[in-house]
N, C-alpha and C. Protein backbone atom coordinates (compact mmCIF):
# COMPACT_ATOMS: atom_id res chain seq x y z
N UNK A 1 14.57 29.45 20.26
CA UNK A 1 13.30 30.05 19.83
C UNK A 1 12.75 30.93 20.96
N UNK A 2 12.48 32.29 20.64
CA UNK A 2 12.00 33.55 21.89
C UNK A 2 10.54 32.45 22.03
N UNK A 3 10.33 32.81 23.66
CA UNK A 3 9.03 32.37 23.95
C UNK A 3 7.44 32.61 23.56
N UNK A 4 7.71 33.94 22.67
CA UNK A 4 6.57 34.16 21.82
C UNK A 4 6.24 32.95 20.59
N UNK A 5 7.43 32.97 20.53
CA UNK A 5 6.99 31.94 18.91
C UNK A 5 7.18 30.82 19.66
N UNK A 6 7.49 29.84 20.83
CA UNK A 6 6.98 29.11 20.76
C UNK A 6 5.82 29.05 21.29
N UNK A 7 5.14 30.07 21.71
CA UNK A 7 3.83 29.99 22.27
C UNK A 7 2.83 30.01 20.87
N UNK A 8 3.40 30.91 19.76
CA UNK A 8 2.26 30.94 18.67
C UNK A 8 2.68 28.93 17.98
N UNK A 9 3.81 28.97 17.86
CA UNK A 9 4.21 27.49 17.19
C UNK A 9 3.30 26.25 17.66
N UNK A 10 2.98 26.67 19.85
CA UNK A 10 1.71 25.58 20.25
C UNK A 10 0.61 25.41 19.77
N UNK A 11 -0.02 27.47 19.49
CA UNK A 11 -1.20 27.45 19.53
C UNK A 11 -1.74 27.02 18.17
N UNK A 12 -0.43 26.67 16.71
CA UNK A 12 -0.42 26.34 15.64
C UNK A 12 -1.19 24.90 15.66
N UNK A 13 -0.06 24.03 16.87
CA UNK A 13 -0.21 22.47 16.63
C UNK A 13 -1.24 22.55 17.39
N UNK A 14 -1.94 22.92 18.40
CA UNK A 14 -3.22 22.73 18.88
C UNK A 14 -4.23 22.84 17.80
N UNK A 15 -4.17 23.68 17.02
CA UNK A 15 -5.36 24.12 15.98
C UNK A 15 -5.17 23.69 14.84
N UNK A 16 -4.19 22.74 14.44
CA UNK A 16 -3.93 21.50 13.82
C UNK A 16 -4.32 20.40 13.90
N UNK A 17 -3.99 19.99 15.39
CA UNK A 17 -4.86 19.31 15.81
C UNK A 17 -6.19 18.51 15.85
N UNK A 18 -6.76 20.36 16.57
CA UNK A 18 -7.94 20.09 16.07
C UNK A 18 -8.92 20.04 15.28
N UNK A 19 -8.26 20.97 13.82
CA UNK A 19 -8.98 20.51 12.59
C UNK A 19 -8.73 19.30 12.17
N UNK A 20 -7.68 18.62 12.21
CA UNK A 20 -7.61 16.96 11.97
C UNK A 20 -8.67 16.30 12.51
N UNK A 21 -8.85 16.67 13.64
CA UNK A 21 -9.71 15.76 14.46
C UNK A 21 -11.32 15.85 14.27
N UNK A 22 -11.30 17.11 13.92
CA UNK A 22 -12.63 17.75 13.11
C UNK A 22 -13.21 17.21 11.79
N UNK A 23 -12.33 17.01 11.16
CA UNK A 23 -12.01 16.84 9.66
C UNK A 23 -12.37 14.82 9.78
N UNK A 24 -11.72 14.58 10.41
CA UNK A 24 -11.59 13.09 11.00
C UNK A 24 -13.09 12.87 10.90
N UNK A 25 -13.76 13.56 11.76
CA UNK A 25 -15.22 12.70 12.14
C UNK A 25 -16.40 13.58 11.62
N UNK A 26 -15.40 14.09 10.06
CA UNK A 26 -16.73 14.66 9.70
C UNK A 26 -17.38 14.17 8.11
N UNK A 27 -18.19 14.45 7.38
CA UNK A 27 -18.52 13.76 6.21
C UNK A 27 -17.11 14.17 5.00
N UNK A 28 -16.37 15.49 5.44
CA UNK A 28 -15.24 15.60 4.82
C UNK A 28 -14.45 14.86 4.71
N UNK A 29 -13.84 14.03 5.56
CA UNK A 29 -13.16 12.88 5.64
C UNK A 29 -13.00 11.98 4.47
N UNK A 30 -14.07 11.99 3.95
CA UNK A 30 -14.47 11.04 2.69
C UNK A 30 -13.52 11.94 1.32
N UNK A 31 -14.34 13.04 1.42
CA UNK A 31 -13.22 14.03 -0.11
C UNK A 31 -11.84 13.84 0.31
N UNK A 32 -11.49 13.95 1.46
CA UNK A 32 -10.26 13.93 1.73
C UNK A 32 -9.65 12.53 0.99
N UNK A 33 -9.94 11.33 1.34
CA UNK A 33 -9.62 10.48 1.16
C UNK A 33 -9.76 9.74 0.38
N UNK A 34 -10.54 10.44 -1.12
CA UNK A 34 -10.88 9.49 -1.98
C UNK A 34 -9.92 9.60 -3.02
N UNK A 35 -8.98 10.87 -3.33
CA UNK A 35 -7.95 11.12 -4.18
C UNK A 35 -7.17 10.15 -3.89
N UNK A 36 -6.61 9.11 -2.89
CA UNK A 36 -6.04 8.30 -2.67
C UNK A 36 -5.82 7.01 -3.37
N UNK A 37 -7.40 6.91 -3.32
CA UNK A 37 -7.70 5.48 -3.99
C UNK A 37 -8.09 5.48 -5.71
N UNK A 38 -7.47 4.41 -6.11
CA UNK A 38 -7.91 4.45 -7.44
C UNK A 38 -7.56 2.84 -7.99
N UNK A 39 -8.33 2.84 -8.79
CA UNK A 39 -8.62 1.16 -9.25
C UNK A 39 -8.30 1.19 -10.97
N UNK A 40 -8.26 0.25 -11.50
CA UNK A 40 -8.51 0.01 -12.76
C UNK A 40 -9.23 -1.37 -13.29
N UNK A 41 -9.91 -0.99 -14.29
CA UNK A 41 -10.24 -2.38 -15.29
C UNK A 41 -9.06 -3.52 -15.21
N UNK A 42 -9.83 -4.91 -15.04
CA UNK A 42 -8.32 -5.91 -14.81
C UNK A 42 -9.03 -6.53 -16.11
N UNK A 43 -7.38 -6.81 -16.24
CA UNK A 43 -7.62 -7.79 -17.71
C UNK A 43 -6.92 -8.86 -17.02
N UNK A 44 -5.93 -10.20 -18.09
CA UNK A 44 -5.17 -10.65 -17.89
C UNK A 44 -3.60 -10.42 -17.99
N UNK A 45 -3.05 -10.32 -17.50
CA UNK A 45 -1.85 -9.72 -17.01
C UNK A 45 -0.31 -11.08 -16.42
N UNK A 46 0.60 -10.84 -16.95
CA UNK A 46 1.97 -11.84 -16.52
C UNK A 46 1.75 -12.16 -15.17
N UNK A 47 1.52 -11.19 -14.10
CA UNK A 47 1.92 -11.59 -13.06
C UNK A 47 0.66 -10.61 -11.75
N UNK A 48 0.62 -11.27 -10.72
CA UNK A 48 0.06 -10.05 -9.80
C UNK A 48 0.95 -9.64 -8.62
N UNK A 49 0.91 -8.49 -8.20
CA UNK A 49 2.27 -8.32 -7.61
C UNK A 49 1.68 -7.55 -6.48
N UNK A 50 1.96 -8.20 -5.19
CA UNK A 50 1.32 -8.32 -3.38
C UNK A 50 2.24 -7.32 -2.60
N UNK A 51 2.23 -6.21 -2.82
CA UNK A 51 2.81 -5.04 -2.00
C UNK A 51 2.65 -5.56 -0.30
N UNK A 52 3.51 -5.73 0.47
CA UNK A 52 3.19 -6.10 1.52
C UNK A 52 3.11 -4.88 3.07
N UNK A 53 1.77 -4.89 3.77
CA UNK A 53 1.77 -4.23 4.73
C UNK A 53 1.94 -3.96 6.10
N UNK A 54 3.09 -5.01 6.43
CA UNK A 54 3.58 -4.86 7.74
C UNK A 54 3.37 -6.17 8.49
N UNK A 55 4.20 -6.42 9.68
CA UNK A 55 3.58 -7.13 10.88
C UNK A 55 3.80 -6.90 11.88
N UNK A 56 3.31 -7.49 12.65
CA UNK A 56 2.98 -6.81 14.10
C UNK A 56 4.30 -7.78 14.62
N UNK A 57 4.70 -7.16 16.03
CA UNK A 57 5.88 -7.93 16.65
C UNK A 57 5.36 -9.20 16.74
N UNK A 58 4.52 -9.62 16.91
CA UNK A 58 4.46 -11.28 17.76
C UNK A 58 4.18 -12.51 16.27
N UNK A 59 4.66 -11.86 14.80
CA UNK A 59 4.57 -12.55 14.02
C UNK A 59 3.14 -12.86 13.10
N UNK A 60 2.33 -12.13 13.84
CA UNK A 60 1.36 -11.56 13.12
C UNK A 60 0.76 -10.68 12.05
N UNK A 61 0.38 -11.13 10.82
CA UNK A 61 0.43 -9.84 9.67
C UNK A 61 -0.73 -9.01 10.08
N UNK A 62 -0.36 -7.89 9.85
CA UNK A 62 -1.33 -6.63 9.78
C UNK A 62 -2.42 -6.82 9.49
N UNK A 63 -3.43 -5.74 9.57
CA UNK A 63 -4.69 -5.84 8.57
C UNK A 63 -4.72 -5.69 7.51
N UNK A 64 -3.84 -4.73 7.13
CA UNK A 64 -3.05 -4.15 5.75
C UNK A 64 -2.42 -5.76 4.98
N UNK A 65 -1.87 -6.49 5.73
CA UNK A 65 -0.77 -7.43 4.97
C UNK A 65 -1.73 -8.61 4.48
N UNK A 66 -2.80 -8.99 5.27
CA UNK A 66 -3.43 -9.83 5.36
C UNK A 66 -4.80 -9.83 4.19
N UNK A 67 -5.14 -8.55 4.26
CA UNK A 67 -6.25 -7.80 3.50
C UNK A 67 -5.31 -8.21 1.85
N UNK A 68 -4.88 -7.85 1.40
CA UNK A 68 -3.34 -7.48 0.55
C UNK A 68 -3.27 -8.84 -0.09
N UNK A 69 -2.85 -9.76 0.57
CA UNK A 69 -2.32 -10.67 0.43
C UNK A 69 -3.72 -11.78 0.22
N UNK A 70 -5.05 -11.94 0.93
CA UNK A 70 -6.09 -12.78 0.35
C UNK A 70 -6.34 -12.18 -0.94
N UNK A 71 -6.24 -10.78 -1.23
CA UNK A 71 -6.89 -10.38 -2.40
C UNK A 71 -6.18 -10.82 -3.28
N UNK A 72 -4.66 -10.90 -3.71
CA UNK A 72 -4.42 -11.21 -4.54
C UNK A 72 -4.18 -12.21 -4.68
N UNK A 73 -4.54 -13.30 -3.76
CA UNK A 73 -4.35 -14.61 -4.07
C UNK A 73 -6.23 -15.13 -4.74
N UNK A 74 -7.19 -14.37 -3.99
CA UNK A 74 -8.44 -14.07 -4.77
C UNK A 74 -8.28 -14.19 -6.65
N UNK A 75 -7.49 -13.14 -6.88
CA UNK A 75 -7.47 -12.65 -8.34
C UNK A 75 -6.76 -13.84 -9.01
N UNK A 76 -5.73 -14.15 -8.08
CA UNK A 76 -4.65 -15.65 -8.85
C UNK A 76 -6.07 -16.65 -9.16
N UNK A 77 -6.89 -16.56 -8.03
CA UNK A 77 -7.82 -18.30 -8.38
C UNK A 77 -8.62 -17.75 -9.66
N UNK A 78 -8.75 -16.53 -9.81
CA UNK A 78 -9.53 -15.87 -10.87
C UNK A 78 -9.11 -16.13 -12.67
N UNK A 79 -7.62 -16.14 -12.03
CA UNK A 79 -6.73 -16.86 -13.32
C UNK A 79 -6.18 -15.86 -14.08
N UNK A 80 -6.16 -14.55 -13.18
CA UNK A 80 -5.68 -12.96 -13.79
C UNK A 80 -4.49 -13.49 -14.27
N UNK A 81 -3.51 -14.17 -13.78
CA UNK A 81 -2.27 -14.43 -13.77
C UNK A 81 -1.80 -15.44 -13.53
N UNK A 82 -0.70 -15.87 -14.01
CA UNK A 82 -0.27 -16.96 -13.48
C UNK A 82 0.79 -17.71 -11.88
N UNK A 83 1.42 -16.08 -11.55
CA UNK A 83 2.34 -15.87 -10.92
C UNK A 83 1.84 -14.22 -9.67
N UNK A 84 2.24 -15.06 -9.11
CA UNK A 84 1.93 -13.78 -7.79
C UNK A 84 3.61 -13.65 -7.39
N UNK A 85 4.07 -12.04 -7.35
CA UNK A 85 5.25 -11.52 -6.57
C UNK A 85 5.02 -11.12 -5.05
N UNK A 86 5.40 -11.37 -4.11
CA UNK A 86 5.28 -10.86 -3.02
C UNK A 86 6.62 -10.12 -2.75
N UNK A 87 6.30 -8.76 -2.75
CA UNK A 87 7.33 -7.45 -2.23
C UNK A 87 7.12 -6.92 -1.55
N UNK A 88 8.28 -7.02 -0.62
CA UNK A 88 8.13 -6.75 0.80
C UNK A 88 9.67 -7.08 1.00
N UNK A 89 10.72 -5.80 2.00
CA UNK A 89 12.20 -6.62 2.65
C UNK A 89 11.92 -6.26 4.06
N UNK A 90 10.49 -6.05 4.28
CA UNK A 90 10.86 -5.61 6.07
C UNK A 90 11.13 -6.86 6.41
N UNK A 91 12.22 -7.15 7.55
CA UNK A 91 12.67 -8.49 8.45
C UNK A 91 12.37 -7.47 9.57
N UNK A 92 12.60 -6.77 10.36
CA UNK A 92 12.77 -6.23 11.43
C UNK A 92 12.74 -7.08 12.65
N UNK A 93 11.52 -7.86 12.61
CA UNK A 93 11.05 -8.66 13.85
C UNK A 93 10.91 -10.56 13.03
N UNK A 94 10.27 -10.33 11.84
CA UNK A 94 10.04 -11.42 11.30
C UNK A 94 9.63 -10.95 9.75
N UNK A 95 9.97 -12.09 8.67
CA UNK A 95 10.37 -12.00 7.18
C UNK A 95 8.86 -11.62 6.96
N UNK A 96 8.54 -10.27 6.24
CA UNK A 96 7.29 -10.44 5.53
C UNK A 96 6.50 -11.00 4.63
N UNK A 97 7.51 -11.34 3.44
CA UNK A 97 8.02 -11.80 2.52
C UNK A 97 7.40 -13.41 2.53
N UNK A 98 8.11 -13.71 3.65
CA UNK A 98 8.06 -15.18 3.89
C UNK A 98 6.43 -15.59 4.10
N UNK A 99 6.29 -14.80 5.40
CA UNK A 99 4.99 -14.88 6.49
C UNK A 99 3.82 -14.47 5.24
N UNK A 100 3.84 -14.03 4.19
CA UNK A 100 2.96 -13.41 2.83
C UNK A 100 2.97 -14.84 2.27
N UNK A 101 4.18 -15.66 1.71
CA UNK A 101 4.17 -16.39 1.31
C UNK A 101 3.56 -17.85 1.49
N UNK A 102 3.42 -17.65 3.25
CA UNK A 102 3.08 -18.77 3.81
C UNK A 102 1.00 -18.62 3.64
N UNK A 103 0.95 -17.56 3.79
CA UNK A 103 -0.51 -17.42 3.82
C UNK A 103 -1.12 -17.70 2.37
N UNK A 104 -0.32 -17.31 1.28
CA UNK A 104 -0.85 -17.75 0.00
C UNK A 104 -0.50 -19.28 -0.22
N UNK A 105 0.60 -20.01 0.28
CA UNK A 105 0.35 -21.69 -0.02
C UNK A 105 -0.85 -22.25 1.22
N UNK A 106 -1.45 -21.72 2.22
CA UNK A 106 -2.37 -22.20 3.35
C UNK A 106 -3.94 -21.90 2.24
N UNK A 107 -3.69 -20.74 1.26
CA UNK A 107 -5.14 -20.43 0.36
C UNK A 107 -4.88 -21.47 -0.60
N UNK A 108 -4.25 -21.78 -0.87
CA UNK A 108 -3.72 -23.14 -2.18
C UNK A 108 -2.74 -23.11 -3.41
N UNK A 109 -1.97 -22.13 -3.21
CA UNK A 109 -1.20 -21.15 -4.51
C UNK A 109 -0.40 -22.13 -4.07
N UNK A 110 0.20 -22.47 -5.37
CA UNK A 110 1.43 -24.11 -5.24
C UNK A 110 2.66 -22.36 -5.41
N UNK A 111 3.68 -23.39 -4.39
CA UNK A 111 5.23 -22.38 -4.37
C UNK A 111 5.87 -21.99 -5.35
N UNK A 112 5.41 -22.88 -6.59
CA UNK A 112 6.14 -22.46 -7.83
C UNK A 112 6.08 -21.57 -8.43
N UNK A 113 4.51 -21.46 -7.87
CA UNK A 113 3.41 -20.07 -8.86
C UNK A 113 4.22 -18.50 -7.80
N UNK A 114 5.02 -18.80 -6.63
CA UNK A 114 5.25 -17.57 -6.05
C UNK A 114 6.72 -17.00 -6.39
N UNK A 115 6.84 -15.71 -6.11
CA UNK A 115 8.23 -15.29 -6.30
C UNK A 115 8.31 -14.02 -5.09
N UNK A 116 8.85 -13.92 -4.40
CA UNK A 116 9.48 -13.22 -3.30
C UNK A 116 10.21 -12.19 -3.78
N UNK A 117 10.31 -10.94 -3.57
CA UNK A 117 11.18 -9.83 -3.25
C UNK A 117 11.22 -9.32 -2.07
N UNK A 118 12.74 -9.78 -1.63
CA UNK A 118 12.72 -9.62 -0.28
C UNK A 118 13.60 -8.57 0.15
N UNK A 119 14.32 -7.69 -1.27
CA UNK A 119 14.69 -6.50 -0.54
C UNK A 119 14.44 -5.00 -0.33
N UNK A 120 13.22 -4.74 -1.09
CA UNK A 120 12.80 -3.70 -1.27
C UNK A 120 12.54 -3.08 0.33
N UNK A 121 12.83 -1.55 0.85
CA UNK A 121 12.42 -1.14 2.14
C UNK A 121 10.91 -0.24 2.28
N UNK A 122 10.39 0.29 1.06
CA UNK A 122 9.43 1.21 0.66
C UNK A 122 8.84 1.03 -0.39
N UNK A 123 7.95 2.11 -0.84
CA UNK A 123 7.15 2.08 -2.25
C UNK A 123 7.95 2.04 -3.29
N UNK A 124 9.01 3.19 -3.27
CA UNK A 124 10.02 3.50 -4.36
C UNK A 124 10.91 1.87 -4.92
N UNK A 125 11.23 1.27 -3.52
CA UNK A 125 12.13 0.38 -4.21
C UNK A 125 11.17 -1.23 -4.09
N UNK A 126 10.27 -1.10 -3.87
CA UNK A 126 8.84 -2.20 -4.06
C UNK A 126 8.65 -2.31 -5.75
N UNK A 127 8.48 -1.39 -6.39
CA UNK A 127 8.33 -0.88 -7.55
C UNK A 127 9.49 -1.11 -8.34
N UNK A 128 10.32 -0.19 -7.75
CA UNK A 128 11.84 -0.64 -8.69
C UNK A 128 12.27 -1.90 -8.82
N UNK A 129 12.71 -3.08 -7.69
CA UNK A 129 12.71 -4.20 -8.20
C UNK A 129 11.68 -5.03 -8.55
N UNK A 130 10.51 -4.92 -8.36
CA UNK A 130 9.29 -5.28 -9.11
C UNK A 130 10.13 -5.65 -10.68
N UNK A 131 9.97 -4.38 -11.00
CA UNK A 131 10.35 -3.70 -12.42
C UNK A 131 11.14 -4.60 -12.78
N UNK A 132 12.18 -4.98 -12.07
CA UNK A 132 13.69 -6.23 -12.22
C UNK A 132 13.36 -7.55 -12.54
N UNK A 133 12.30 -8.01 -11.82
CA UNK A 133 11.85 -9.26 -12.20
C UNK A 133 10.93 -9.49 -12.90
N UNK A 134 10.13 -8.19 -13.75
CA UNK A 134 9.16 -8.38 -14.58
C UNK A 134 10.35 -8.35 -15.93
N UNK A 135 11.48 -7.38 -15.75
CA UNK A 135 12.24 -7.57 -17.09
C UNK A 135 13.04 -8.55 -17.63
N UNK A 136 13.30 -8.94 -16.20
CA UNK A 136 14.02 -10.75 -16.20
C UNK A 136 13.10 -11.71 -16.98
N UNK A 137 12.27 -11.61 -16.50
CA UNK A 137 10.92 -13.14 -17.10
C UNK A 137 10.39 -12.30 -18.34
N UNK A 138 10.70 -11.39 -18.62
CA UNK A 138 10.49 -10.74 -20.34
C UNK A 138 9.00 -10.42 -20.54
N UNK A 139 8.36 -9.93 -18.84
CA UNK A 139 7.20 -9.74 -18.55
C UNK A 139 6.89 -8.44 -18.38
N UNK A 140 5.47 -8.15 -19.47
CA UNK A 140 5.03 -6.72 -19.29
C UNK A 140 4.09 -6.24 -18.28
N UNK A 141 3.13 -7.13 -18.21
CA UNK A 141 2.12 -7.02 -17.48
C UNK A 141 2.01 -6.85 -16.46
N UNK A 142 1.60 -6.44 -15.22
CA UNK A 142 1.00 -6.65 -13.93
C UNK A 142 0.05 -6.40 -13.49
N UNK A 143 -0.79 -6.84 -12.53
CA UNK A 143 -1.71 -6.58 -11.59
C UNK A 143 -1.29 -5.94 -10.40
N UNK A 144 -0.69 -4.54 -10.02
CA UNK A 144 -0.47 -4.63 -8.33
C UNK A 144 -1.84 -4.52 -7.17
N UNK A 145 -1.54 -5.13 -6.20
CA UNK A 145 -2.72 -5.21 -5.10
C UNK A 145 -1.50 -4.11 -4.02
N UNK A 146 -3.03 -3.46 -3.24
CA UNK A 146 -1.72 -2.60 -2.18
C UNK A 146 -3.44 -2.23 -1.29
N UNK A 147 -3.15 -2.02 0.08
CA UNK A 147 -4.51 -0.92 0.35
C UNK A 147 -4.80 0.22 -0.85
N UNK A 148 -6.01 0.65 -0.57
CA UNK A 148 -6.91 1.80 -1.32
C UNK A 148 -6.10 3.34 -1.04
N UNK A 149 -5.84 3.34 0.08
CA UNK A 149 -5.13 4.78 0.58
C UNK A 149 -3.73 5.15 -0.14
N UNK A 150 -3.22 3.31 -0.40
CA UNK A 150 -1.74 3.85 -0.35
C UNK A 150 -1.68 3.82 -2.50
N UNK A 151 -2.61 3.39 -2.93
CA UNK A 151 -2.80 3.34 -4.43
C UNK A 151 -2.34 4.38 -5.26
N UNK A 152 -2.78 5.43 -5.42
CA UNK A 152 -2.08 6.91 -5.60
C UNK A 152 -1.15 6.77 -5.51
N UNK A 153 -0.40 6.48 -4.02
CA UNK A 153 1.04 6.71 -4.27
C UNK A 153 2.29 5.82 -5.47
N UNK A 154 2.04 4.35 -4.94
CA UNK A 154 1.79 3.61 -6.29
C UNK A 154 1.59 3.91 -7.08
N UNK A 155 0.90 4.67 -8.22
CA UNK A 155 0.36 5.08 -9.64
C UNK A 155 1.74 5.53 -10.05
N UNK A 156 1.20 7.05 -8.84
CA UNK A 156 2.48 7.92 -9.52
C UNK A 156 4.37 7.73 -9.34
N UNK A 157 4.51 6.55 -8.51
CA UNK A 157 5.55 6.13 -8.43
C UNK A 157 6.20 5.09 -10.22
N UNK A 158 5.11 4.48 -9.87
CA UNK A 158 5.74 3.59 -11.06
C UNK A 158 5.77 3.88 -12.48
N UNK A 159 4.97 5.56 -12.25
CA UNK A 159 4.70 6.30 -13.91
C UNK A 159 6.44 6.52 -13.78
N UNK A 160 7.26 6.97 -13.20
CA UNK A 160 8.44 7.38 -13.30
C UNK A 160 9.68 6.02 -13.43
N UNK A 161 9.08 5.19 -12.44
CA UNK A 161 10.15 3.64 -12.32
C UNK A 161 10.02 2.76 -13.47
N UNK A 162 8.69 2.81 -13.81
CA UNK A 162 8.52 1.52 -14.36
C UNK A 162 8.03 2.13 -15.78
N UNK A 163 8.70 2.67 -16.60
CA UNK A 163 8.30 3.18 -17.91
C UNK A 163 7.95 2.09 -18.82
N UNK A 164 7.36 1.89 -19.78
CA UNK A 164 7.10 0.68 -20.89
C UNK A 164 6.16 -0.56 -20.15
N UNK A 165 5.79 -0.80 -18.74
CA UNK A 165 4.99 -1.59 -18.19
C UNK A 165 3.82 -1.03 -18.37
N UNK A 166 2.93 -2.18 -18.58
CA UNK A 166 1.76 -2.15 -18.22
C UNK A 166 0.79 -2.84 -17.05
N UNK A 167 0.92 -1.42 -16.00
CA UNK A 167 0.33 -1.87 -14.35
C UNK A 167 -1.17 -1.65 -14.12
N UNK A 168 -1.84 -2.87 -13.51
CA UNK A 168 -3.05 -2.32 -13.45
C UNK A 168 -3.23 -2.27 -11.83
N UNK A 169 -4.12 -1.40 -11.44
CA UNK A 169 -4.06 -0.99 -9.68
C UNK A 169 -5.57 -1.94 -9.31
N UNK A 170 -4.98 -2.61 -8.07
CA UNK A 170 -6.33 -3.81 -7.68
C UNK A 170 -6.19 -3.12 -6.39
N UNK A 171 -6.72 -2.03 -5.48
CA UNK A 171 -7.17 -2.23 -4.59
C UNK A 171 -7.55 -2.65 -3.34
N UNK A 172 -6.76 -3.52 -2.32
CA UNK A 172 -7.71 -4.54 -1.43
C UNK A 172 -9.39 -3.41 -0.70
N UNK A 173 -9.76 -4.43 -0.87
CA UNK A 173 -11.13 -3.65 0.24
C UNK A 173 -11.31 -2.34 0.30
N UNK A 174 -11.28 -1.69 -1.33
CA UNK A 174 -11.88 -0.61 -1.01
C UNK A 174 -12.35 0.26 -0.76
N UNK A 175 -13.73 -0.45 -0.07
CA UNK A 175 -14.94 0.10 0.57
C UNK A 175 -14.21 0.53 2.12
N UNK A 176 -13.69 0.12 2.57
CA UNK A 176 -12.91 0.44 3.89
C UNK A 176 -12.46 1.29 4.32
N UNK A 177 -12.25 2.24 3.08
CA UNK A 177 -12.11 3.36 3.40
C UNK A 177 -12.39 4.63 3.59
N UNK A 178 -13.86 4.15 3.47
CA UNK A 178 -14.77 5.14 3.11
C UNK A 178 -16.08 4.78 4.59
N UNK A 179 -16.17 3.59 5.08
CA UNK A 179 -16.98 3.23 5.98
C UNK A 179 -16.54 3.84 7.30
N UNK A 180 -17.60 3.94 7.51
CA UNK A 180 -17.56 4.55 9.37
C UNK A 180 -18.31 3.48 10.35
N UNK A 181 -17.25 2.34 10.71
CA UNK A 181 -18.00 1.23 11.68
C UNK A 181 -17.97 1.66 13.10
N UNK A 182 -16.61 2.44 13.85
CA UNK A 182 -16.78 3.10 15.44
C UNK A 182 -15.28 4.05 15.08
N UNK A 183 -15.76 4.64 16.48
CA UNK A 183 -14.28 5.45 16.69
C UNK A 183 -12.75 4.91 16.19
N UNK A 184 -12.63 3.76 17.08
CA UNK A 184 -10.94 3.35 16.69
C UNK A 184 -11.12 2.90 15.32
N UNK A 185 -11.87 2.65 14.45
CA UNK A 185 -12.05 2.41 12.89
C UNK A 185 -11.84 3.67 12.35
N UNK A 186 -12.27 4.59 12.80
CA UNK A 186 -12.29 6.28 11.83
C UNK A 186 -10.92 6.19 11.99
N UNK A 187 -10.28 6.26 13.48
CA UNK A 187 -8.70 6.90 14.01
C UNK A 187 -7.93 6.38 12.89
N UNK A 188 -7.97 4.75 12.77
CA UNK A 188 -7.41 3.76 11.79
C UNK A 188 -6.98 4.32 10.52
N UNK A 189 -8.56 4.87 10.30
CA UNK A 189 -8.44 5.10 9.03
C UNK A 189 -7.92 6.68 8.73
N UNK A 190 -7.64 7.62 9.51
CA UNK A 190 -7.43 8.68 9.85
C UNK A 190 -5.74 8.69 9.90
N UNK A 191 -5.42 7.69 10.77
CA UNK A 191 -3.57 7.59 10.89
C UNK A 191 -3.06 6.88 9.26
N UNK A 192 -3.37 6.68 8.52
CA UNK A 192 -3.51 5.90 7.57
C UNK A 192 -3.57 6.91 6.01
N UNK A 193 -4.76 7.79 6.06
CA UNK A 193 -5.07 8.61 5.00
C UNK A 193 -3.86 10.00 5.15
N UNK A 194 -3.61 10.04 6.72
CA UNK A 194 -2.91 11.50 6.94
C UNK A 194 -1.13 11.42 6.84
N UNK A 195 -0.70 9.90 7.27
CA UNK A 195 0.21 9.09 7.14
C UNK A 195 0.88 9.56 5.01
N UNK A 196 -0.51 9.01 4.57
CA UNK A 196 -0.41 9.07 3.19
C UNK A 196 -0.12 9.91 2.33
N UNK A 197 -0.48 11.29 3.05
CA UNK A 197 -0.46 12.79 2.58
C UNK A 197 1.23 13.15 2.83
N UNK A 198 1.34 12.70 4.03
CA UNK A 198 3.00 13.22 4.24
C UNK A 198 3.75 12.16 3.52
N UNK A 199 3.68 11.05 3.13
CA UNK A 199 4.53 9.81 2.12
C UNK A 199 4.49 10.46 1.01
N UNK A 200 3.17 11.08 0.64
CA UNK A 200 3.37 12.00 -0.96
C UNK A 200 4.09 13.19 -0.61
N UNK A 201 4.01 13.98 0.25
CA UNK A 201 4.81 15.04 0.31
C UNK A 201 6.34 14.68 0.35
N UNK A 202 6.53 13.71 1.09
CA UNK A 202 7.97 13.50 1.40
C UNK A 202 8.58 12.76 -0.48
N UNK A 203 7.79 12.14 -0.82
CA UNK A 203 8.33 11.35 -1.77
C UNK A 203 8.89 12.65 -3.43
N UNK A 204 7.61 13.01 -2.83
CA UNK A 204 7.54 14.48 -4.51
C UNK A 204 9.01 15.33 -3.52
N UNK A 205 9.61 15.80 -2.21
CA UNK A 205 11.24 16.15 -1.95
C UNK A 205 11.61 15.11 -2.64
N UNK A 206 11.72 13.94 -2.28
CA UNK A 206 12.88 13.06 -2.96
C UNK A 206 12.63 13.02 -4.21
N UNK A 207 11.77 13.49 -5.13
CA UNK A 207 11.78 12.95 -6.89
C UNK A 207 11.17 11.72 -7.08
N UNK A 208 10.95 10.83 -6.21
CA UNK A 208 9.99 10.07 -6.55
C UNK A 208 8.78 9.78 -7.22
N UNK A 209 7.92 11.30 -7.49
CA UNK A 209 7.21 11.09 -8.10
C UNK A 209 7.04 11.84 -9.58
């Protein structure tokens, strides 16, 4: 690359940058980020199904996994369902799957009521075998729980995977994404919403959506 263009290519990502960062801590932030989230009316439904959001190396679930995972064990005591799926195949450091599982029998969900998918790596194949074990148990229904940001992507994934289901979108927390408590809370929520924009871009290359 001649040294002109990479000098205009810097002055690109600088001023990228700093409209992100602009955009970040301003009341825009909010329009930005509300196409993301989307909810529906819950009825009763076969099953609720616990998209899982990560853990931290030392065996610790996320805020994402943890958030995720009370809510839909919330909706189980509610009696939405009878059966909670937890999908999730990250192992990397430690089973998500598992560590999800363990937190819903510590809220009181007896093991029987759970079912594990433990190989899915992403949204696309979270969804797809979802889909496998709702057709196995001759089940239409679901509830999925996921963060607010990543919901959208969800929608329009499973309009294509999961044809003939009927999914309803639960949300965890929200309101969270829309609150401004301090700086490293905006960033949070900033690596998170902008994160989300390129998962839809990348996913609509692959046909995913």
């Amino acid at each position: 690359m001649a040294p002109e263009q990479m000098r205009a290519l810097k002055r690109w990502m600088i001023g990228g940058l700093l409209a992100a960062v602009a955009v970040t801590f301003s009341p825009t932030f909010v329009y930005l980020a509300r196409p993301l989230a989307l909810a529906s009316p819950l009825t009763q439904a076969d099953a609720i199904v616990i998209l899982g959001g990560g853990v931290e190396k030392d065996g610790r679930p996320t805020r994402s996994t943890l958030e995720r995972t009370l809510y839909g064990v919330a909706l189980y005591r509610q009696r939405l369902a009878p059966t909670i799926i937890l999908s999730t195949g990250l192992a990397k450091h430690f089973n998500e799957a598992r560590l999800m599982s363990e937190i819903a029998r510590t809220e009181g969900v007896p093991e029987q009521a759970l079912i594990l998918e433990e190989d899915s790596r992403n949204t696309h194949e979270n969804l797809e075998y979802v889909q496998r074990i709702l057709q196995a148990h001759r089940w239409d229904a679901a509830i999925v729980v996921s963060s607010p940001y990543h919901m959208r992507r969800v929608a329009l994934v499973s309009k294509k995977c999961c044809s003939g289901m009927t999914l309803l979108y639960a949300p965890a927390n929200p309101d969270a994404l829309y609150q401004y408590r301090d700086i490293l809370h905006r960033l949070r929520q900033a690596r998170a919403v902008y994160r989300e924009y390129l998962g839809l871009g990348w996913y609509w290359i692959r046909g995913y959506l």
